[in-house]
N, C-alpha and C. Protein backbone atom coordinates (compact mmCIF):
# COMPACT_ATOMS: atom_id res chain seq x y z
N UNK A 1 129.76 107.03 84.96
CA UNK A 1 129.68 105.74 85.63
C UNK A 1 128.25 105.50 86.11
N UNK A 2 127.84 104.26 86.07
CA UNK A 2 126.17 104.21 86.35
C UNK A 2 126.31 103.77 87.64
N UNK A 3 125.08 104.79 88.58
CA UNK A 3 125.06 104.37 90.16
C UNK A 3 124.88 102.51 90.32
N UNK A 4 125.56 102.18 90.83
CA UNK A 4 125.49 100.62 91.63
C UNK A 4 124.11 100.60 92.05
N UNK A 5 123.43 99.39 91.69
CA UNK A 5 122.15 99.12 91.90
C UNK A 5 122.15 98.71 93.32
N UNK A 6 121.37 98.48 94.66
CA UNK A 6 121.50 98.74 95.91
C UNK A 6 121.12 96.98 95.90
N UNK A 7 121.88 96.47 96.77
CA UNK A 7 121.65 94.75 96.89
C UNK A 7 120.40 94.37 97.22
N UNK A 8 119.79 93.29 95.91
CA UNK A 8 118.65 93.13 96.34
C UNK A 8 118.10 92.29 97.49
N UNK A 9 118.72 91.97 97.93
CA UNK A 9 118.88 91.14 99.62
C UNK A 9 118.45 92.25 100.61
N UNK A 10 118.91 92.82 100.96
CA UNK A 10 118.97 94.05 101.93
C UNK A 10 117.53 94.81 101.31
N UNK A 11 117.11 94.77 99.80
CA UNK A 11 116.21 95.52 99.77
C UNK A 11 114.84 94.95 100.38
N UNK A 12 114.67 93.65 99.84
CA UNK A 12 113.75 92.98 100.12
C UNK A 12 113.87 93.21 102.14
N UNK A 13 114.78 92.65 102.67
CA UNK A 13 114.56 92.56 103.80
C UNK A 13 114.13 93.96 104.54
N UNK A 14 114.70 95.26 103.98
CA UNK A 14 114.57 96.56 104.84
C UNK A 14 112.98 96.96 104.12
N UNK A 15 111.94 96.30 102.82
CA UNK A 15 110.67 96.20 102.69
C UNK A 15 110.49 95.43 103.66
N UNK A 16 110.65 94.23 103.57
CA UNK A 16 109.80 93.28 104.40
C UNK A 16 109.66 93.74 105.75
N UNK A 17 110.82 94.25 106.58
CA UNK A 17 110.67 94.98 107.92
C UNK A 17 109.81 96.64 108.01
N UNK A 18 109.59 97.02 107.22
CA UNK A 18 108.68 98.48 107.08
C UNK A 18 107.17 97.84 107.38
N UNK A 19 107.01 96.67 106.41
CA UNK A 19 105.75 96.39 106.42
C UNK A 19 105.33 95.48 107.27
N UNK A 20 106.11 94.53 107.52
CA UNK A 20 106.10 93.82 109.14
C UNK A 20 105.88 95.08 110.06
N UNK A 21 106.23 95.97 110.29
CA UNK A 21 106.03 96.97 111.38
C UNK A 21 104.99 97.49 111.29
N UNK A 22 104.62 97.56 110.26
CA UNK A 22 102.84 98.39 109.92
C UNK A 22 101.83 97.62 110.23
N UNK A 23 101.92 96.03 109.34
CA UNK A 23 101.36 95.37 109.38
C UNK A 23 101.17 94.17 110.35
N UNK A 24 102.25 93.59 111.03
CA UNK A 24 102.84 92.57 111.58
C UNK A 24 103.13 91.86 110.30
N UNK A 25 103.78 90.63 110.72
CA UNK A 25 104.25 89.64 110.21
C UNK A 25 103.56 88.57 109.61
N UNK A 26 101.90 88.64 110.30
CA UNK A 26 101.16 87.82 109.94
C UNK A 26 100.38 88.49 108.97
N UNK A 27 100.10 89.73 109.05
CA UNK A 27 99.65 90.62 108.33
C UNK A 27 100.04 90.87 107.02
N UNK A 28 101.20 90.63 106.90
CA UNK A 28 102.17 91.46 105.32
C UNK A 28 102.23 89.93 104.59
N UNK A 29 101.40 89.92 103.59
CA UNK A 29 101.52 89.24 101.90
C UNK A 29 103.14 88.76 101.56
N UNK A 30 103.29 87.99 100.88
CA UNK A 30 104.99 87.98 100.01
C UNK A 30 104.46 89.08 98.93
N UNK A 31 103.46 89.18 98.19
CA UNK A 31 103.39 89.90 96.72
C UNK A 31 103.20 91.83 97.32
N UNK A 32 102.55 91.92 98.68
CA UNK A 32 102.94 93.37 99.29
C UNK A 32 104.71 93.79 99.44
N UNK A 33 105.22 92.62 99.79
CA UNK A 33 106.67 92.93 100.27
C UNK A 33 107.52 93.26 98.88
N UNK A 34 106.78 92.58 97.71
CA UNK A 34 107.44 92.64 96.36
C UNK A 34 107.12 94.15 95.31
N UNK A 35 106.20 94.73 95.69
CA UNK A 35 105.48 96.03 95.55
C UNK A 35 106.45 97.02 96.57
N UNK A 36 106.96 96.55 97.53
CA UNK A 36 107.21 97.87 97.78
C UNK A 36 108.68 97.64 97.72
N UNK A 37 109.27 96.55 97.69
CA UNK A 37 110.60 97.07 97.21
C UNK A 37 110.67 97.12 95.63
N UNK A 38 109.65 96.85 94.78
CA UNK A 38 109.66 97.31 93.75
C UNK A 38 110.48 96.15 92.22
N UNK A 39 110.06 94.50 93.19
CA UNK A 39 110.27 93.58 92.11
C UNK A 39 109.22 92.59 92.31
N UNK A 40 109.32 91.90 91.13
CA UNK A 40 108.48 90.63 91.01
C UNK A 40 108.75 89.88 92.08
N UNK A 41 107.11 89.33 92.61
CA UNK A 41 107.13 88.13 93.45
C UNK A 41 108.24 87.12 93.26
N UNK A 42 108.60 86.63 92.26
CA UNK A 42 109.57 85.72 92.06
C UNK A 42 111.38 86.08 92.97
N UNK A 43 111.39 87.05 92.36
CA UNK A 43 112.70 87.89 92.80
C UNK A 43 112.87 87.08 94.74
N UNK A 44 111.44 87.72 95.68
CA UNK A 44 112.25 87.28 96.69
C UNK A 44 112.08 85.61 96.77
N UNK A 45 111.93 84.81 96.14
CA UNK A 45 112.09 83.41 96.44
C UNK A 45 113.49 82.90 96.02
N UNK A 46 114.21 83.85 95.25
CA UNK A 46 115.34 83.37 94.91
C UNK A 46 116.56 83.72 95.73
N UNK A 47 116.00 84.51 96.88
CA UNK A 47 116.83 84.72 98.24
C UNK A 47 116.29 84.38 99.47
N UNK A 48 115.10 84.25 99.31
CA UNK A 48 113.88 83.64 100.67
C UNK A 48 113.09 82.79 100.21
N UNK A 49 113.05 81.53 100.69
CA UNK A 49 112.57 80.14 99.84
C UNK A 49 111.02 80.24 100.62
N UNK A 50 110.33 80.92 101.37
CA UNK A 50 109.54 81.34 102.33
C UNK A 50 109.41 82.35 103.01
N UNK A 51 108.02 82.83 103.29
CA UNK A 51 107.87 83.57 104.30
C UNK A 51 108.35 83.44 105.33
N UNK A 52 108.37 82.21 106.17
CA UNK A 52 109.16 81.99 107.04
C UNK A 52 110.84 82.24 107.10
N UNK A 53 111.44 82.50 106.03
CA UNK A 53 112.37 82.44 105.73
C UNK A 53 112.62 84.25 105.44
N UNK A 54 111.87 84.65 104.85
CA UNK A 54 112.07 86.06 105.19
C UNK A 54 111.58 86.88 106.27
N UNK A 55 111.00 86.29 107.14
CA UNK A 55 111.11 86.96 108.63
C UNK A 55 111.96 86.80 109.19
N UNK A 56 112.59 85.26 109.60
CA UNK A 56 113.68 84.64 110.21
C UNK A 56 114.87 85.30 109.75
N UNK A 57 114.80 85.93 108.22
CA UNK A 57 116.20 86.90 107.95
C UNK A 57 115.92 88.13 108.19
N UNK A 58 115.08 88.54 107.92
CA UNK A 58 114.51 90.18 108.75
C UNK A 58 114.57 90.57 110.14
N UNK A 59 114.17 89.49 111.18
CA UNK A 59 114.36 89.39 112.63
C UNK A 59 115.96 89.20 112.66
N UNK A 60 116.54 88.74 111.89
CA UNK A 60 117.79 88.46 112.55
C UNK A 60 118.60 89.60 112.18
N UNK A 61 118.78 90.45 111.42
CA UNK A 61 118.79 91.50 110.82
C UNK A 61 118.89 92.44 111.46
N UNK A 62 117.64 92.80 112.02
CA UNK A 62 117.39 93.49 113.03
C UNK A 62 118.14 93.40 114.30
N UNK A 63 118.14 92.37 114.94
CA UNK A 63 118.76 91.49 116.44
C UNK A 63 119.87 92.18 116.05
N UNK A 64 120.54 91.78 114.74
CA UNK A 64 122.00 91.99 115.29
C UNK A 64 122.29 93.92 115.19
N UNK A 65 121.77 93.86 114.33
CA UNK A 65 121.47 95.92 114.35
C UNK A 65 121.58 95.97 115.16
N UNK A 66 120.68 95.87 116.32
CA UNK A 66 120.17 96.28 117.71
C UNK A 66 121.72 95.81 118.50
N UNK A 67 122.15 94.40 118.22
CA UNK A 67 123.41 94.18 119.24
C UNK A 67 124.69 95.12 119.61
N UNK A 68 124.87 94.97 117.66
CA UNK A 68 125.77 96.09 117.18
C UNK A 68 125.65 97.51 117.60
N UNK A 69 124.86 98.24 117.91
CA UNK A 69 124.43 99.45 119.01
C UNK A 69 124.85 99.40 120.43
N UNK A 70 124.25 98.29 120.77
CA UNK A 70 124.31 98.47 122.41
C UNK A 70 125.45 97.66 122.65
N UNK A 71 126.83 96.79 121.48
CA UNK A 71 128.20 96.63 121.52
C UNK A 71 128.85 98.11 121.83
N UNK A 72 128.69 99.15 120.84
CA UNK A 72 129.29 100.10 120.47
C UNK A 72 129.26 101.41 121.85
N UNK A 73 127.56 101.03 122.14
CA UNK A 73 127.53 101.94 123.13
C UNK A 73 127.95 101.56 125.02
N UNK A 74 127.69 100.02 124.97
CA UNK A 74 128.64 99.79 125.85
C UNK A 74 130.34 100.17 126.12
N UNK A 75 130.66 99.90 124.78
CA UNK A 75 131.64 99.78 124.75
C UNK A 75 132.49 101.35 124.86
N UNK A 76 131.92 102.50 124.92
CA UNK A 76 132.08 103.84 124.90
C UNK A 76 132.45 103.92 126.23
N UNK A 77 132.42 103.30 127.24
CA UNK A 77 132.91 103.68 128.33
C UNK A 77 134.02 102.99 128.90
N UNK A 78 134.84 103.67 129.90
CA UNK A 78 135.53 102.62 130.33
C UNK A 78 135.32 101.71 131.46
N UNK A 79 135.97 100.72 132.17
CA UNK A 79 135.89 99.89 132.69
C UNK A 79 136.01 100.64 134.34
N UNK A 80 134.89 100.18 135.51
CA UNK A 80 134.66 100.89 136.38
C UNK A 80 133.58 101.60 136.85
N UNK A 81 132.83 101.68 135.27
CA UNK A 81 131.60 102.51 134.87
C UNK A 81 130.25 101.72 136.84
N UNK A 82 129.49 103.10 136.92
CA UNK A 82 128.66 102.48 137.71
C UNK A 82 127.82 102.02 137.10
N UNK A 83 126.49 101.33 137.91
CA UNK A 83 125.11 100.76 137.68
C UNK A 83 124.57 101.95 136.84
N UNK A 84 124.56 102.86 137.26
CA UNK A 84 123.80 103.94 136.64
C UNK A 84 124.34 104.79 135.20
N UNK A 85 125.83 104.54 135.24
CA UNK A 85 126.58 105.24 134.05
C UNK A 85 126.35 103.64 132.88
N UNK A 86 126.50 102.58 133.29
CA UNK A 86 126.13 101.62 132.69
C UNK A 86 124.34 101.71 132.03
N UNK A 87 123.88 102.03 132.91
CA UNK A 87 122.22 102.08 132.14
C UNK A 87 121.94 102.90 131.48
N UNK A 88 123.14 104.34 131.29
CA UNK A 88 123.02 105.03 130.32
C UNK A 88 123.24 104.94 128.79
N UNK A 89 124.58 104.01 129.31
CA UNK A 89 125.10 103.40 128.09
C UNK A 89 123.95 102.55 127.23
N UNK A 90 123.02 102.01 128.04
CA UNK A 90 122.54 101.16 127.45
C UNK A 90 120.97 101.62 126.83
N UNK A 91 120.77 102.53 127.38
CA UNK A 91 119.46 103.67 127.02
C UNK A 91 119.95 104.04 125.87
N UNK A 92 121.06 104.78 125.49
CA UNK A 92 121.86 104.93 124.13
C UNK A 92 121.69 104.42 122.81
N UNK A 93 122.19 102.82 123.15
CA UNK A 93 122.13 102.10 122.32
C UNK A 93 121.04 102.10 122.01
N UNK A 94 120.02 101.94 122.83
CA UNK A 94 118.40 101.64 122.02
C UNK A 94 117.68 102.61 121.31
N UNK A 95 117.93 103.87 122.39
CA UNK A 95 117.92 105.30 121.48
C UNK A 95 118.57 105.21 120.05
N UNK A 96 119.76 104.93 120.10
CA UNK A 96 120.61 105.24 118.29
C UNK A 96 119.70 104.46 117.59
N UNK A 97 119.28 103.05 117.87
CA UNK A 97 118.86 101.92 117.21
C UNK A 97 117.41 102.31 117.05
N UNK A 98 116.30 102.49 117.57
CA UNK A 98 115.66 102.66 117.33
C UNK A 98 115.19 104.25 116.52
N UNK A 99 116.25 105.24 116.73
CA UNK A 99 116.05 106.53 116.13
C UNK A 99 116.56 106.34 114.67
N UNK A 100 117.78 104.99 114.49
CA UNK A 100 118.23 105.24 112.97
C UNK A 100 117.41 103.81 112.24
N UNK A 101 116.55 103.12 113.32
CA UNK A 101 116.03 102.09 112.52
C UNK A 101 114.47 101.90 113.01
N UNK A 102 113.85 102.65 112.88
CA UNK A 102 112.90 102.83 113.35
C UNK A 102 111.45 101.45 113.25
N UNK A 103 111.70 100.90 111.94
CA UNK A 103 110.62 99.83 111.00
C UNK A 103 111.32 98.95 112.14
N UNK A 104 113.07 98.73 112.10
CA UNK A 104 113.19 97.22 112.79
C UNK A 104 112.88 97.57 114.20
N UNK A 105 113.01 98.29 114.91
CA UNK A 105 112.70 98.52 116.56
C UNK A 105 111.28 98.48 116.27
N UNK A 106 110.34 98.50 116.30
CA UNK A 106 108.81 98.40 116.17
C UNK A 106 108.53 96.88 115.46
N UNK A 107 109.42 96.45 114.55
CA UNK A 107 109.22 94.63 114.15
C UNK A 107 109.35 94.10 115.60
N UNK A 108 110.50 94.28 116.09
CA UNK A 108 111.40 93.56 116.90
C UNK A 108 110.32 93.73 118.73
N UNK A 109 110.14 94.78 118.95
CA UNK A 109 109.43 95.09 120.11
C UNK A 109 107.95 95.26 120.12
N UNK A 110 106.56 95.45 118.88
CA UNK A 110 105.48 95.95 119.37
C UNK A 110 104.47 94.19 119.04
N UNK A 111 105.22 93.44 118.97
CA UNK A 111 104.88 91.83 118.25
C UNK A 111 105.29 90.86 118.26
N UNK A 112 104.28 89.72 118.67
CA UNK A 112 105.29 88.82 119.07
C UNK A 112 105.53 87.85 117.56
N UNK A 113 106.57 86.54 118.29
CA UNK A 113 106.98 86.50 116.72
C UNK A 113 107.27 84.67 117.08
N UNK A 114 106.71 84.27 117.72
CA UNK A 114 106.61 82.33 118.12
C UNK A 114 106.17 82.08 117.43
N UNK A 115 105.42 82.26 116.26
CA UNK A 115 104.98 81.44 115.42
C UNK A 115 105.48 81.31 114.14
N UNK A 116 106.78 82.21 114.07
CA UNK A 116 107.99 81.35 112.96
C UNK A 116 109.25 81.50 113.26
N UNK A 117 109.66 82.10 114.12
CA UNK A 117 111.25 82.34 114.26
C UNK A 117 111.57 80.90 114.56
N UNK A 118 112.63 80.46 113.96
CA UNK A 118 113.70 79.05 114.22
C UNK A 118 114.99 79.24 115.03
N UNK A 119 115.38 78.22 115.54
CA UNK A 119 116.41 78.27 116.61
C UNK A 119 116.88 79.45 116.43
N UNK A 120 117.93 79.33 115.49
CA UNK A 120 119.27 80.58 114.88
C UNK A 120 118.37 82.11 115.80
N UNK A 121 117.28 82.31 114.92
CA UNK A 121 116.82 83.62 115.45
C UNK A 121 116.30 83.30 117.51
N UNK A 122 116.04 82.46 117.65
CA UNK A 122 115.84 82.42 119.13
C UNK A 122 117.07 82.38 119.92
N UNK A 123 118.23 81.94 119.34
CA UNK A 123 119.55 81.94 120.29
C UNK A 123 119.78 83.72 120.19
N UNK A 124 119.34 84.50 119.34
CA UNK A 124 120.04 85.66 119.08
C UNK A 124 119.21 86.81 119.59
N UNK A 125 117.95 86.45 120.23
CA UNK A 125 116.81 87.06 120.85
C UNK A 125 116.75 86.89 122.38
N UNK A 126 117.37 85.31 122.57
CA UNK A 126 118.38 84.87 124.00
C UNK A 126 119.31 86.15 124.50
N UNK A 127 120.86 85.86 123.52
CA UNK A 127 121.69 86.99 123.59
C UNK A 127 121.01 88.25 124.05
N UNK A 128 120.66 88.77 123.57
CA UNK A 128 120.30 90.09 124.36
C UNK A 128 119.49 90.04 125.19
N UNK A 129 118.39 88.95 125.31
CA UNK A 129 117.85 88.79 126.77
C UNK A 129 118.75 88.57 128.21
N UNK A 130 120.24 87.85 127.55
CA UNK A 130 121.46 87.15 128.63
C UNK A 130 121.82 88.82 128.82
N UNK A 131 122.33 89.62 127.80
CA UNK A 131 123.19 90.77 128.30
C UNK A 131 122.41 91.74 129.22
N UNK A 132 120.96 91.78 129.18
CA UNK A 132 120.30 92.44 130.16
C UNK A 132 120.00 92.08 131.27
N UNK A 133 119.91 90.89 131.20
CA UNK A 133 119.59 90.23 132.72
C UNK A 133 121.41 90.01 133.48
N UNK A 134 121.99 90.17 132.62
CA UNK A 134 123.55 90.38 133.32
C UNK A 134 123.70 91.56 134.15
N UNK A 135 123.14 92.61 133.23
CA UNK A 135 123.32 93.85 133.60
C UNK A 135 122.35 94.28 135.22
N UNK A 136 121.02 93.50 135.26
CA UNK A 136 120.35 93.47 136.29
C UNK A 136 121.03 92.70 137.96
N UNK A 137 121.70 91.65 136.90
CA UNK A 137 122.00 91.00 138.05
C UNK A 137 123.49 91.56 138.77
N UNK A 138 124.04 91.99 137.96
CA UNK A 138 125.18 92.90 138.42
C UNK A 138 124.96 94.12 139.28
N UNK A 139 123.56 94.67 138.93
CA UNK A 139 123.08 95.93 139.50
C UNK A 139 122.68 96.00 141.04
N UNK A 140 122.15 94.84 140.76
CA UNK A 140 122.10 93.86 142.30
C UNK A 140 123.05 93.68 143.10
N UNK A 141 123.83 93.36 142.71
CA UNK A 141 124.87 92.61 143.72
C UNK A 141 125.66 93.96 144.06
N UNK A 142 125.79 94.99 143.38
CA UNK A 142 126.12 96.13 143.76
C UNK A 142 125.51 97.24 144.96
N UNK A 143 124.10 96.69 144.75
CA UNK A 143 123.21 97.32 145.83
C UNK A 143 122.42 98.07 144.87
N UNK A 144 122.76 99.03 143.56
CA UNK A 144 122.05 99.92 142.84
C UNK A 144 120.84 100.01 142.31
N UNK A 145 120.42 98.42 142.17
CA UNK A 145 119.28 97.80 141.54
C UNK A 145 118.44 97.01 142.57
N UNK A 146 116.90 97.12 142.26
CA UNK A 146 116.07 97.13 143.16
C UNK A 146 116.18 95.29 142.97
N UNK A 147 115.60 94.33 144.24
CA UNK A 147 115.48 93.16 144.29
C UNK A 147 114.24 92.61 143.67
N UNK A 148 114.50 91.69 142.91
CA UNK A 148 113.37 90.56 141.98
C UNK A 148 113.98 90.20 140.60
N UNK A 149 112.79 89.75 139.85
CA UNK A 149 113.75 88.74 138.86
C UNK A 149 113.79 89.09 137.70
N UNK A 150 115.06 89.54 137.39
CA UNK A 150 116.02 89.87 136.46
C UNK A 150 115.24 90.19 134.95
N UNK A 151 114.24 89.05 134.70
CA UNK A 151 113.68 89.34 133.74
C UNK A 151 112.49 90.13 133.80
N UNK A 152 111.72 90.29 134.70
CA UNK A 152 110.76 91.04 134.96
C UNK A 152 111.61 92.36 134.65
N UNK A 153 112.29 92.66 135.35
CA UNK A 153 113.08 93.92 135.46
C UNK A 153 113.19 94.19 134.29
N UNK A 154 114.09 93.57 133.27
CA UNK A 154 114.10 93.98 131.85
C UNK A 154 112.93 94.35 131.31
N UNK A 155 111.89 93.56 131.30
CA UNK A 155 110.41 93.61 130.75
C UNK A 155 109.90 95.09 131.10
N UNK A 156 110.03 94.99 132.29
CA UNK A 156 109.54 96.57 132.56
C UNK A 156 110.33 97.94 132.01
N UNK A 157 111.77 97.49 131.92
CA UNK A 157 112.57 98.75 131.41
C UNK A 157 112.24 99.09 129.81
N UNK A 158 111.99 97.78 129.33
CA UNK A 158 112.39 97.88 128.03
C UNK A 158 110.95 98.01 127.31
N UNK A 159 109.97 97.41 128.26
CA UNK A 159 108.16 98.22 127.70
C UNK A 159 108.17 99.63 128.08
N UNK A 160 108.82 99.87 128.70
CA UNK A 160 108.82 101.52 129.41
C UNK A 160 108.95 102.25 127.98
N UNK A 161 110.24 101.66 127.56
CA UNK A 161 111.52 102.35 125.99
C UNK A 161 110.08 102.17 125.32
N UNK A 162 109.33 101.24 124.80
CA UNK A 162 108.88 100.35 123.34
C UNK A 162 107.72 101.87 123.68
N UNK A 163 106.92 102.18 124.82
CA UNK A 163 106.07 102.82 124.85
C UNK A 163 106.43 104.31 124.45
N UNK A 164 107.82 104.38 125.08
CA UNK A 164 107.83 105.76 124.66
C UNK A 164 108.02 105.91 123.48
N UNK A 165 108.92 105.01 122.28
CA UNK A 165 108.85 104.94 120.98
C UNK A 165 107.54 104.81 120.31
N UNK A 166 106.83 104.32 120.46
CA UNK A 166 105.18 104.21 120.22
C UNK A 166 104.68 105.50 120.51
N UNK A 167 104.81 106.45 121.36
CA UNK A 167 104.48 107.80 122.02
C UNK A 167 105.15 108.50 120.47
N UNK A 168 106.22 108.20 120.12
CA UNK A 168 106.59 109.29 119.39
C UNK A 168 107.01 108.54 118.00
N UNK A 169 105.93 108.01 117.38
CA UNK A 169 106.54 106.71 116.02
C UNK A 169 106.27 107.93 115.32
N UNK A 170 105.55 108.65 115.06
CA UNK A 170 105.21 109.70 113.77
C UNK A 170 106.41 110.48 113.30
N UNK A 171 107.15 110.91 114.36
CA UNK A 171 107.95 112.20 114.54
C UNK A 171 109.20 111.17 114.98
N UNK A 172 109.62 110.14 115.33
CA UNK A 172 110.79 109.53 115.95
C UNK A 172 111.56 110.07 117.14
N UNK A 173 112.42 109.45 117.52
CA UNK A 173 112.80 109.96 119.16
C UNK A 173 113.45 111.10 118.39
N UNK A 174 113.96 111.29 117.47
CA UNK A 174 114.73 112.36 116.76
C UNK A 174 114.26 113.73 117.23
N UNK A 175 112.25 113.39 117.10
CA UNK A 175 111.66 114.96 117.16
C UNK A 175 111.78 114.96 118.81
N UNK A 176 112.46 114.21 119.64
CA UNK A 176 112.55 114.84 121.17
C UNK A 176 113.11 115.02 121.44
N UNK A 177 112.96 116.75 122.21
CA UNK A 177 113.85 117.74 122.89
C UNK A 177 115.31 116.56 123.66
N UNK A 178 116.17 117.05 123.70
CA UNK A 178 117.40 116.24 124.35
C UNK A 178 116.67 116.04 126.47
N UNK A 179 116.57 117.37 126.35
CA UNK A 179 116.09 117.31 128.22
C UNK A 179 114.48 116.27 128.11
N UNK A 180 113.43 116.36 127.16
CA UNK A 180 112.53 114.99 127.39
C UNK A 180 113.35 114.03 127.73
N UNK A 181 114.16 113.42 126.32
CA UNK A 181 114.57 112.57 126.34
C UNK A 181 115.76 112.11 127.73
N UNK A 182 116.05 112.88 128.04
CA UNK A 182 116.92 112.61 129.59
C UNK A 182 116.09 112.42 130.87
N UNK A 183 114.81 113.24 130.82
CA UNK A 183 113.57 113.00 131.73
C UNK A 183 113.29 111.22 131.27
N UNK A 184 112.88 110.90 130.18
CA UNK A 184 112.22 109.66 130.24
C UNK A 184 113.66 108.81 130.39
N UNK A 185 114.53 109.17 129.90
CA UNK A 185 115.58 108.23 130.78
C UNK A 185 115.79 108.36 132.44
N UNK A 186 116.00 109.58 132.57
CA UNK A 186 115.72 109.01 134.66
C UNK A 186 114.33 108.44 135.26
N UNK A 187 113.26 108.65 134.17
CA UNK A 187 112.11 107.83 135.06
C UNK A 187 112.29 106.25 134.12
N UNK A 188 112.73 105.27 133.53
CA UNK A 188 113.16 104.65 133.40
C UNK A 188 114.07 104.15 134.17
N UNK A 189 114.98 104.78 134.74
CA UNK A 189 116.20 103.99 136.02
C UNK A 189 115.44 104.38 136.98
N UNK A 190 114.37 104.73 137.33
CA UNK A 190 114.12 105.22 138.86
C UNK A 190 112.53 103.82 138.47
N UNK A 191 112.40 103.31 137.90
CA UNK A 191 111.48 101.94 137.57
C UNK A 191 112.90 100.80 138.37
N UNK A 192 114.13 100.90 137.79
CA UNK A 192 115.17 99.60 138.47
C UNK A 192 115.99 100.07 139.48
N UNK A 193 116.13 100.97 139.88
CA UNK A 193 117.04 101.51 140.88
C UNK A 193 116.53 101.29 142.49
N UNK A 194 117.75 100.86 142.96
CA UNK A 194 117.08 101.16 144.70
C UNK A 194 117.03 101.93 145.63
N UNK A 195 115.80 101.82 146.09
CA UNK A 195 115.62 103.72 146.62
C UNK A 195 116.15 104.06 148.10
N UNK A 196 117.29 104.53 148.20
CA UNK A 196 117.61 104.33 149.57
C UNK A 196 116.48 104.19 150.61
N UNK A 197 117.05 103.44 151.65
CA UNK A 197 116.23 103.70 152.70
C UNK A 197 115.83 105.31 153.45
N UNK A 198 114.75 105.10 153.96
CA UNK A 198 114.12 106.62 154.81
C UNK A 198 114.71 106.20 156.02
């Protein structure tokens, strides 16, 4: 039986995101993206009518990767969970996501991307901006989470993550010891957490 040829949709897009990550977005050619998944320039116009059009499916791609993680890893706990068993959950998700997708976590976080994403991809870059600032604002009202605004808070947690992935892009979070990786997760919650009073 001859191996199934791998969909050329998915190929183009999981090139286009390797080299978006190396390169940025503004950086990477259509005829580079066609070299490395290994077809004629033509090939991706007959699934991406544009560059714009193959970022906007590459970013979204990604987004939902990333959702689908931090669904799964939320969803691992049960209902009751604290502020703090909750931010584990959610350290998780970005950990799995960025350890099993390494090109899209570095598209998605080291670059910005306003100068082509269209609605569709901005409602879905929203979404997970809404589920974190939920999670802040919940953290709050609990007492667990330090006071200010919600998005700052994210910004800081989640440049904290992007840096330490950048710290270790060669080798992936993969090559870190389990106890690092639990160290840079408690100095990460001890950035949003509130510090009892003295």
């Amino acid at each position: 039986m001859t191996p199934r040829k791998p969909d050329l949709a998915r190929q183009l897009l999981d090139a286009a995101t390797a080299l978006f990550a190396e390169r940025t977005y503004e950086g990477t050619q259509m005829p580079a993206v066609a070299q490395r998944a290994g077809v004629g320039v033509g090939s991706i116009y007959r699934y991406f009518p544009s560059k714009e059009a193959l970022g906007n499916a590459a970013f979204q791609h990604a987004k939902r990767g990333l959702l689908d993680e931090l669904a799964d890893a939320l969803g691992d706990g049960g209902p009751g969970a604290s502020t703090r068993e909750e931010f584990g959950r959610f350290w998780c998700g970005f950990t799995r996501f960025a350890s099993s997708r390494p090109d899209a976590f570095v598209f998605l976080e080291h670059q910005q991307h306003d100068t082509f994403l269209d609605p569709e991809s901005l409602a879905l870059a929203a979404e997970i901006d809404r589920i974190a600032a939920d999670f802040i604002a919940r953290g709050q009202q609990a007492g667990a989470i330090r006071d200010g605004s919600a998005e700052q808070l994210v910004a800081l947690a989640i440049g904290a993550f992007t840096g330490l992935v950048k710290l270790h892009r060669t080798e992936g979070l993969g090559g870190i010891s389990p106890d690092a990786l639990a160290q840079a997760e408690e100095a990460v919650w001890d950035l949003l957490h509130r510090k009892a009073p003295r």
